[in-house]
PDB file of N, CA and C in Angstrom:
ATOM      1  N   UNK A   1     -20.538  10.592  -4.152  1.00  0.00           N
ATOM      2  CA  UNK A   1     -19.557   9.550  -3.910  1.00  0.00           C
ATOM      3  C   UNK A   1     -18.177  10.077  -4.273  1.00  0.00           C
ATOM      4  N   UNK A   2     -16.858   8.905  -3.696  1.00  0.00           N
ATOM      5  CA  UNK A   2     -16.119  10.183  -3.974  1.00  0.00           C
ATOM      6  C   UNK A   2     -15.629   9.731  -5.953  1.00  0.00           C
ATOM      7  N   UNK A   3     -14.170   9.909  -6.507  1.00  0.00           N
ATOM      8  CA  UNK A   3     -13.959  10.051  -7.495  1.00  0.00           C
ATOM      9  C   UNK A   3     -13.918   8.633  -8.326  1.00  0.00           C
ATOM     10  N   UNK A   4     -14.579   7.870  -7.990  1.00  0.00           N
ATOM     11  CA  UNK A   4     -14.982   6.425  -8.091  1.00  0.00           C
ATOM     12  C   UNK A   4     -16.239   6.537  -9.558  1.00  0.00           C
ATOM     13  N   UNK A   5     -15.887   5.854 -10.619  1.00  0.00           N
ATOM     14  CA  UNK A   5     -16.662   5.822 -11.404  1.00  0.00           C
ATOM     15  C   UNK A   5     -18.141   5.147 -11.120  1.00  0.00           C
ATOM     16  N   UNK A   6     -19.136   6.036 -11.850  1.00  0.00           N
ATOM     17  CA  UNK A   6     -20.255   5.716 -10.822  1.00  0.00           C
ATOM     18  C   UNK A   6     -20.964   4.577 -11.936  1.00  0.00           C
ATOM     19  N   UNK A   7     -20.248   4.074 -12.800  1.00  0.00           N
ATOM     20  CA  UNK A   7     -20.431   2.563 -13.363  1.00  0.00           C
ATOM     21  C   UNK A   7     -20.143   1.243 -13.114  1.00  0.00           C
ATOM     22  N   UNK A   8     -19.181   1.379 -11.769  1.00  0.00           N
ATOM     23  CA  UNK A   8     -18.995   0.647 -10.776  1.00  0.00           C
ATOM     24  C   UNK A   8     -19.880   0.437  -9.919  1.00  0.00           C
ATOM     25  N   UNK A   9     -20.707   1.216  -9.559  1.00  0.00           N
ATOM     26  CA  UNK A   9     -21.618   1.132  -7.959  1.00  0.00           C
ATOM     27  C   UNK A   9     -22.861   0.335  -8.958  1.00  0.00           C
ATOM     28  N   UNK A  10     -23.751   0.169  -8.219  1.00  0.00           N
ATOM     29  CA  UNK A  10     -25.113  -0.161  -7.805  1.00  0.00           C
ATOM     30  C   UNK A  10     -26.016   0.854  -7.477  1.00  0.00           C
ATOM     31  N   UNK A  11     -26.956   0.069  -7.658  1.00  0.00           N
ATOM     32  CA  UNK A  11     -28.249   1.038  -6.717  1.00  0.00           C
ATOM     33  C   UNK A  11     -28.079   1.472  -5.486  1.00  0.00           C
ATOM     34  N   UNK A  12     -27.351   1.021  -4.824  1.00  0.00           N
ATOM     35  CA  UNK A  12     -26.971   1.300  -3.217  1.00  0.00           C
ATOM     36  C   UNK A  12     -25.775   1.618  -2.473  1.00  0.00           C
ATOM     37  N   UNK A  13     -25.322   1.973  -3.993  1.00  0.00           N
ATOM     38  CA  UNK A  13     -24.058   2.806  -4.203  1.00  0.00           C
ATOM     39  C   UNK A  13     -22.368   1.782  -3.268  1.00  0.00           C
ATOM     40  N   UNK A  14     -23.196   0.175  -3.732  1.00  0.00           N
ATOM     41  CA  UNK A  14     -21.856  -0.288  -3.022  1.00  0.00           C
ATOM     42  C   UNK A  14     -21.334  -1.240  -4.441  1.00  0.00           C
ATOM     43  N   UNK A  15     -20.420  -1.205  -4.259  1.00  0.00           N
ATOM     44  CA  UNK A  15     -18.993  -1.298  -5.944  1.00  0.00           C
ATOM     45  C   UNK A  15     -19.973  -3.088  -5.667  1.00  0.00           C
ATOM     46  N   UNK A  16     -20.131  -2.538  -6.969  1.00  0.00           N
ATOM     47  CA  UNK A  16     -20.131  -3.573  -8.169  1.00  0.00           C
ATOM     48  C   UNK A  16     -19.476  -4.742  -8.447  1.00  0.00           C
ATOM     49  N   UNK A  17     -19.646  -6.231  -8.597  1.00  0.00           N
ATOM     50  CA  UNK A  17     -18.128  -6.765  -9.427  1.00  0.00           C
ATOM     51  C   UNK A  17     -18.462  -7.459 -10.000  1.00  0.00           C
ATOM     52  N   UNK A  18     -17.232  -6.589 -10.662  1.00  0.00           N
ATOM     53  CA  UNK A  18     -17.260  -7.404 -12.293  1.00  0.00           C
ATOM     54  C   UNK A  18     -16.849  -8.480 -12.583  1.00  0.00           C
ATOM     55  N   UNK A  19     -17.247  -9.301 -13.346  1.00  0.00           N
ATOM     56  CA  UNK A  19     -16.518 -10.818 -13.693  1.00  0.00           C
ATOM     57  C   UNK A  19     -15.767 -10.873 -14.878  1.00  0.00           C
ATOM     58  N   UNK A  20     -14.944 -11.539 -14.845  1.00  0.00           N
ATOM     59  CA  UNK A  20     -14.084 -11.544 -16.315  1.00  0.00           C
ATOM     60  C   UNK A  20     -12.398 -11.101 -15.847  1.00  0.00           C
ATOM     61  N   UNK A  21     -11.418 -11.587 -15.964  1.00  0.00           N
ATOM     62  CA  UNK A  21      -9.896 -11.107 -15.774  1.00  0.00           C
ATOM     63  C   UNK A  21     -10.034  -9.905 -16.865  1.00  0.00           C
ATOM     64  N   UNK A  22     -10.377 -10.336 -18.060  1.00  0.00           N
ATOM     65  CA  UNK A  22      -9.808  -9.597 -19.446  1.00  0.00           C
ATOM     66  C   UNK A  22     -10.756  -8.084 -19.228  1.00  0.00           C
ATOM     67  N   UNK A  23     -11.701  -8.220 -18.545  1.00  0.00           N
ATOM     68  CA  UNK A  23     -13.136  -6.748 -18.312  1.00  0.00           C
ATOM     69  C   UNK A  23     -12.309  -5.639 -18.601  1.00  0.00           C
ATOM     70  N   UNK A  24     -12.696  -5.031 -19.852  1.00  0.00           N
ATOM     71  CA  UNK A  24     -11.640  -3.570 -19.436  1.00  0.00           C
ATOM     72  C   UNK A  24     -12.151  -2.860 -18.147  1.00  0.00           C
ATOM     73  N   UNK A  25     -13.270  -2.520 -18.070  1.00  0.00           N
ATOM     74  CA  UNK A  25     -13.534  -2.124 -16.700  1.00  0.00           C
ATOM     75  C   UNK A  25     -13.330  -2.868 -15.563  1.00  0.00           C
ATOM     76  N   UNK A  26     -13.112  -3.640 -15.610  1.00  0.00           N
ATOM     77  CA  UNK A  26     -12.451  -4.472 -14.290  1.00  0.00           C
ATOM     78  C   UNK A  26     -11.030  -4.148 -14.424  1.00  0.00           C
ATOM     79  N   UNK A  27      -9.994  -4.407 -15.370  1.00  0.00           N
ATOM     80  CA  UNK A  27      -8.987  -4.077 -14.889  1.00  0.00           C
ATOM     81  C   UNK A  27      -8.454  -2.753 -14.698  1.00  0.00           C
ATOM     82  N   UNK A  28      -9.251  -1.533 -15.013  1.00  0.00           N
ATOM     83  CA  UNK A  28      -9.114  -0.630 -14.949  1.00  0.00           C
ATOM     84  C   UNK A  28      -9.867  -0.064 -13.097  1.00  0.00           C
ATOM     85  N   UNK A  29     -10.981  -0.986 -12.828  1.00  0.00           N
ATOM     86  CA  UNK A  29     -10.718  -0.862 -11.719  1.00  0.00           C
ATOM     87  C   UNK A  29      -9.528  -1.534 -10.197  1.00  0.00           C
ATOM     88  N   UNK A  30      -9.152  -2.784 -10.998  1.00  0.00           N
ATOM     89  CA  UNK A  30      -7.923  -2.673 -10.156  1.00  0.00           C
ATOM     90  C   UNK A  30      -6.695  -2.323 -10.285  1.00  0.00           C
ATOM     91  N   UNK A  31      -6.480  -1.419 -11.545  1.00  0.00           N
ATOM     92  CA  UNK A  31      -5.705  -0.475 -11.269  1.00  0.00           C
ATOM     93  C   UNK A  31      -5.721   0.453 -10.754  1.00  0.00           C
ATOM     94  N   UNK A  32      -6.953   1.108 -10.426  1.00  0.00           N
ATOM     95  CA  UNK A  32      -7.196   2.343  -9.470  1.00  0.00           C
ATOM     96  C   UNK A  32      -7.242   1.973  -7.916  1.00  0.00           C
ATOM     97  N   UNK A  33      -7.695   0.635  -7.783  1.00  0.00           N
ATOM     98  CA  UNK A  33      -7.591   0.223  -6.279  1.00  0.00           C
ATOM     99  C   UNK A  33      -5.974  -0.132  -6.198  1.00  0.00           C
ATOM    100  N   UNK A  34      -5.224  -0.812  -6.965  1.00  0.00           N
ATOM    101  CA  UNK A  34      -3.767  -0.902  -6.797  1.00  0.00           C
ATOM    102  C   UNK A  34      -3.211   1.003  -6.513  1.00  0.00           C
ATOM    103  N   UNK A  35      -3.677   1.679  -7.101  1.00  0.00           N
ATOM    104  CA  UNK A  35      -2.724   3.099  -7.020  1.00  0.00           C
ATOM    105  C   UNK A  35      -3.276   3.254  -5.580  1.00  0.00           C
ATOM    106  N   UNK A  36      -4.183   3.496  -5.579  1.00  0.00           N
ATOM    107  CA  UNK A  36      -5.063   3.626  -3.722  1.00  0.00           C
ATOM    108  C   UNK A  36      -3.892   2.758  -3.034  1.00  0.00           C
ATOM    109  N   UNK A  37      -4.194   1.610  -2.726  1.00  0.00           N
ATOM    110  CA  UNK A  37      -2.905   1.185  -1.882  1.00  0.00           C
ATOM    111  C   UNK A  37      -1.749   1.355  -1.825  1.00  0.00           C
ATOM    112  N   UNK A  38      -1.240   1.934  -3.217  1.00  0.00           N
ATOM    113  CA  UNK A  38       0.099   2.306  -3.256  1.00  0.00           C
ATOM    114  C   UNK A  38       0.447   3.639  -2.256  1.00  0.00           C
ATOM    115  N   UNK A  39      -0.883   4.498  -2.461  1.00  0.00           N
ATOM    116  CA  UNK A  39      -0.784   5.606  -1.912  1.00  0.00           C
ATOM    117  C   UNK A  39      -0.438   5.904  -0.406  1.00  0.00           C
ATOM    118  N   UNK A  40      -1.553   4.498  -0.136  1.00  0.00           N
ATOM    119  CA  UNK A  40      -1.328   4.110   1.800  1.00  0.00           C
ATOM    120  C   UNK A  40       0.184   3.829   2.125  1.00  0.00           C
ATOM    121  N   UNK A  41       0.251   2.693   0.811  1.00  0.00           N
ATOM    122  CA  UNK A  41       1.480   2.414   1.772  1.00  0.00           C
ATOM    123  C   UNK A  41       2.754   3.360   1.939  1.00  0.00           C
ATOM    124  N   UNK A  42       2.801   4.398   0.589  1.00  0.00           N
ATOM    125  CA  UNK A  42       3.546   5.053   0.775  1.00  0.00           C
ATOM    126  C   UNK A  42       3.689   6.533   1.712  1.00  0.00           C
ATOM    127  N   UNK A  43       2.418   6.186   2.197  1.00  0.00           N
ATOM    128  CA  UNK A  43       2.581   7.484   3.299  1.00  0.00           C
ATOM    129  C   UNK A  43       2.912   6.984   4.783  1.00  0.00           C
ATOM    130  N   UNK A  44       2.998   5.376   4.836  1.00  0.00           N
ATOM    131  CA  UNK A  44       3.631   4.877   5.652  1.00  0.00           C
ATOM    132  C   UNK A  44       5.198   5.473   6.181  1.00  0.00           C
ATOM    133  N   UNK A  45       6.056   5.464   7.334  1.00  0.00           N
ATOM    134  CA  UNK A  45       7.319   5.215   7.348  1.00  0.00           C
ATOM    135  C   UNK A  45       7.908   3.845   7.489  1.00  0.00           C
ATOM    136  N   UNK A  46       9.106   3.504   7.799  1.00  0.00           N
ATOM    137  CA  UNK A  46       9.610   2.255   7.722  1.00  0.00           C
ATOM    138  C   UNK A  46       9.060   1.559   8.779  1.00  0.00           C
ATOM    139  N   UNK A  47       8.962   2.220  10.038  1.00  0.00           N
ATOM    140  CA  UNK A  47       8.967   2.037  10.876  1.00  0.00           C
ATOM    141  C   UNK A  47       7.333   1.107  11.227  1.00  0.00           C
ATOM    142  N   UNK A  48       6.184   2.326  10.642  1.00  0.00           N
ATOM    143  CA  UNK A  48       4.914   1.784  10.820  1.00  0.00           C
ATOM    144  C   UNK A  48       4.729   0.680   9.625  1.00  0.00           C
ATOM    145  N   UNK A  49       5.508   0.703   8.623  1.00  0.00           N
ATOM    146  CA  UNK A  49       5.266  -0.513   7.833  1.00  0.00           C
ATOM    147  C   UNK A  49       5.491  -1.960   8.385  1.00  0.00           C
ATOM    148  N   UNK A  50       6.767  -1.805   9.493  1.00  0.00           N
ATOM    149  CA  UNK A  50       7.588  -3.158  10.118  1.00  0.00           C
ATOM    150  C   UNK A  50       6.449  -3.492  11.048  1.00  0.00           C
ATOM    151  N   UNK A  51       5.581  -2.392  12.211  1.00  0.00           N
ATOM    152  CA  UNK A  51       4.881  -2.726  12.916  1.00  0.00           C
ATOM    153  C   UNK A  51       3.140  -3.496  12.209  1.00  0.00           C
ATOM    154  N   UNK A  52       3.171  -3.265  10.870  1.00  0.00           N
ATOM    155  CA  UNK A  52       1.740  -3.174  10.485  1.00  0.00           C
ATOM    156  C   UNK A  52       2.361  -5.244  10.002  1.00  0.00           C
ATOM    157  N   UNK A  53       3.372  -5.268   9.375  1.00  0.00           N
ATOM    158  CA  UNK A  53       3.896  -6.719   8.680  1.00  0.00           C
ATOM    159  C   UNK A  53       3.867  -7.483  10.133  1.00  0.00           C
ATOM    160  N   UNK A  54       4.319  -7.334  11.426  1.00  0.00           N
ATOM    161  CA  UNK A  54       4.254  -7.750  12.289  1.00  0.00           C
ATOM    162  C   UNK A  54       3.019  -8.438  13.169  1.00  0.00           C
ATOM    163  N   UNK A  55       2.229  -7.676  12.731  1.00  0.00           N
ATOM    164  CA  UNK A  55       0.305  -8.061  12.934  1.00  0.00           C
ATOM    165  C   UNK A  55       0.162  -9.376  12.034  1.00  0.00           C
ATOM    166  N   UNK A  56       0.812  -8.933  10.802  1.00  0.00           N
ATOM    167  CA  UNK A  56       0.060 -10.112   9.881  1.00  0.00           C
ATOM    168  C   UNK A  56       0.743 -11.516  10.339  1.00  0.00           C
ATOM    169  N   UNK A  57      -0.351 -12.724   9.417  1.00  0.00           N
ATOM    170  CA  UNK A  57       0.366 -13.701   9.739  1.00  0.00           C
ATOM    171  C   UNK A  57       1.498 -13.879   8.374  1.00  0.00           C
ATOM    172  N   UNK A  58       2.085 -14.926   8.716  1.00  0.00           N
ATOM    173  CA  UNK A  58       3.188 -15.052   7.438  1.00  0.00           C
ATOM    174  C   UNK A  58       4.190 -14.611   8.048  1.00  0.00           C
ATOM    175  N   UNK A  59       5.726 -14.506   7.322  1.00  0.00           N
ATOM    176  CA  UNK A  59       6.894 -14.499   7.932  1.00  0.00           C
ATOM    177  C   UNK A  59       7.152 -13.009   7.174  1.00  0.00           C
ATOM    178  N   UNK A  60       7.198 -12.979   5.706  1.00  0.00           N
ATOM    179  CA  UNK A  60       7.345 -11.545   5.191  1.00  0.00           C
ATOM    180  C   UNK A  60       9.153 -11.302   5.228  1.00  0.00           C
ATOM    181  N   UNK A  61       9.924 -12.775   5.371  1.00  0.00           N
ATOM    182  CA  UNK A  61      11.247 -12.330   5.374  1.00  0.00           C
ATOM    183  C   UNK A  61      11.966 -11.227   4.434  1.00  0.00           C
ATOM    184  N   UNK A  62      11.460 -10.810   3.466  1.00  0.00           N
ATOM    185  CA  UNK A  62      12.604 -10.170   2.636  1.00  0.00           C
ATOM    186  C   UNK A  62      11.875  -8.731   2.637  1.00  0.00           C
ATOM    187  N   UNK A  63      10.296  -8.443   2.771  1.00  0.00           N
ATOM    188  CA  UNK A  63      10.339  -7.220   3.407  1.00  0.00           C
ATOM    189  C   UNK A  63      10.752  -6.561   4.413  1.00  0.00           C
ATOM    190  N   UNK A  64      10.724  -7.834   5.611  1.00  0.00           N
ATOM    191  CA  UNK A  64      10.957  -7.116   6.661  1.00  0.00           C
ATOM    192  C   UNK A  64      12.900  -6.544   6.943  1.00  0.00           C
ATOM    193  N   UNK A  65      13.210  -6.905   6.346  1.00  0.00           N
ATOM    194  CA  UNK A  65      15.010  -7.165   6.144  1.00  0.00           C
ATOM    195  C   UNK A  65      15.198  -5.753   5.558  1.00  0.00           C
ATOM    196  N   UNK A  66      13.962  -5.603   4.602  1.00  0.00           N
ATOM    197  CA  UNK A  66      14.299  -4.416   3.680  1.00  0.00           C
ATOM    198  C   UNK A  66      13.962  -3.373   4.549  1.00  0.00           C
ATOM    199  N   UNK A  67      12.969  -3.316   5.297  1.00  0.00           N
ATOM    200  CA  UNK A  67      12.656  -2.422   5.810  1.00  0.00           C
ATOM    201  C   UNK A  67      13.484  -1.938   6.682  1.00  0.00           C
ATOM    202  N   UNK A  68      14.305  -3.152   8.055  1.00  0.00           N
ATOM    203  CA  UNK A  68      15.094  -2.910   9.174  1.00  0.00           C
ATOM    204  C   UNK A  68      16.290  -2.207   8.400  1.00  0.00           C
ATOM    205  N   UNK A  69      16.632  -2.931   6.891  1.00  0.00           N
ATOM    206  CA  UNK A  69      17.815  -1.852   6.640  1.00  0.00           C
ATOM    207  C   UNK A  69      17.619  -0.416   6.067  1.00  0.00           C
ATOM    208  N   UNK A  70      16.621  -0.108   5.753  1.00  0.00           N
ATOM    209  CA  UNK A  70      15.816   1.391   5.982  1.00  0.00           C
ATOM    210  C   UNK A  70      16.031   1.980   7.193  1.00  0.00           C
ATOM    211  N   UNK A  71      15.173   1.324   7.832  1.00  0.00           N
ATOM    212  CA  UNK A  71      15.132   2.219   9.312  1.00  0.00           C
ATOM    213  C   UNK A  71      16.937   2.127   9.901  1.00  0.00           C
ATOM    214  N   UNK A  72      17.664   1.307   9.616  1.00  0.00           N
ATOM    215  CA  UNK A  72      19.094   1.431  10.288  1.00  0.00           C
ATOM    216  C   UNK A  72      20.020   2.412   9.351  1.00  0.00           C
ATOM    217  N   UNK A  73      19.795   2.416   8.329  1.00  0.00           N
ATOM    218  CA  UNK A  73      20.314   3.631   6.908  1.00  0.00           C
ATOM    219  C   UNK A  73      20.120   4.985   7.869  1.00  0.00           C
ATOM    220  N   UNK A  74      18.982   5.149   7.719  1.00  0.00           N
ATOM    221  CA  UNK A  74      17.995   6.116   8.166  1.00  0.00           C
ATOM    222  C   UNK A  74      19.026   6.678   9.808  1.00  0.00           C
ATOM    223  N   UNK A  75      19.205   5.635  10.767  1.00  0.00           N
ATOM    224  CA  UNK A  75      19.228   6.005  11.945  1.00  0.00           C
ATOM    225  C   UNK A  75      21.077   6.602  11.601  1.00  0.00           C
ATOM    226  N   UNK A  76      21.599   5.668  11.201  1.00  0.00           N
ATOM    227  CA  UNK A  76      22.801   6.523  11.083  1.00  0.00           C
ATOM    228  C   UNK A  76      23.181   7.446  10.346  1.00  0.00           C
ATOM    229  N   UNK A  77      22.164   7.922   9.342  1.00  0.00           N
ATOM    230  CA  UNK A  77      22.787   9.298   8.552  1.00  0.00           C
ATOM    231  C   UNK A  77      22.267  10.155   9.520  1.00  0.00           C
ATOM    232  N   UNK A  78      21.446   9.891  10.726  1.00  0.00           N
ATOM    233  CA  UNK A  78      20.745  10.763  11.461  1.00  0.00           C
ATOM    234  C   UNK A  78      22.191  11.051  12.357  1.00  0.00           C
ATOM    235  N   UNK A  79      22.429   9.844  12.844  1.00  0.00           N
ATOM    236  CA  UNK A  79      23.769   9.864  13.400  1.00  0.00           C
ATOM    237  C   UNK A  79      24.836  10.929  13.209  1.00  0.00           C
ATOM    238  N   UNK A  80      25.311  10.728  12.075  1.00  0.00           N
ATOM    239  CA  UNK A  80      26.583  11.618  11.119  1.00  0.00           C
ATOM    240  C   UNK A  80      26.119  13.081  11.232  1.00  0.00           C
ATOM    241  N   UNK A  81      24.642  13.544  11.026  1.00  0.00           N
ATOM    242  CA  UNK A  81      24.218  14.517  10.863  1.00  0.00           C
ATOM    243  C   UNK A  81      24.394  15.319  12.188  1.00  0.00           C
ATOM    244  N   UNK A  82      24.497  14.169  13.155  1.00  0.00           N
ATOM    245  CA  UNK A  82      24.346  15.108  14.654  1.00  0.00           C
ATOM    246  C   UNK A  82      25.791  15.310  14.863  1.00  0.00           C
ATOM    247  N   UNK A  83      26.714  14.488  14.467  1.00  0.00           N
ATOM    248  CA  UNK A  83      28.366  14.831  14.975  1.00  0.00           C
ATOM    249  C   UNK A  83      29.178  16.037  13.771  1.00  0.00           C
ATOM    250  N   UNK A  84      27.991  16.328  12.805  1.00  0.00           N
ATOM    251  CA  UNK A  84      29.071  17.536  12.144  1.00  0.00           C
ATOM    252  C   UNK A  84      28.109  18.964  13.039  1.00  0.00           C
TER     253      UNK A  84
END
């Protein structure tokens, strides 16, 4: 399996869950599933992040704002870069 503590799984090697907020092993496993997603999202660009928020339901106003002014940052230093 991969680097997944194997005190999590089962007999059939599918994750476990734990009950309890306070579980040290519970919150220690969603801190390892929080870094995992962190990881996704950050190998995202702005661009596939705006298209992936766009699927979902919900409005997502203040990400998506953040993001368009990313990708528009982004497009004009690209800009500047091409006129020197």
């Amino acid at each position: 399996m991969d680097e997944r503590n194997n005190e999590n799984f089962g007999e059939r090697g599918v994750v476990m869950k734990l009950k309890g907020y306070k579980n040290k092993s519970r919150i220690r496993q969603r801190q390892e599933e929080a870094i995992e997603r962190q990881k996704v999202h950050d190998g995202r660009t702005p661009e596939q992040q705006l298209k992936l928020i766009k699927s979902r339901p919900g409005e997502s106003k203040k990400e998506k704002h953040k993001l368009v002014e990313r990708i528009e940052k982004a497009y004009k230093k690209a800009e500047r870069k091409k006129k020197k």
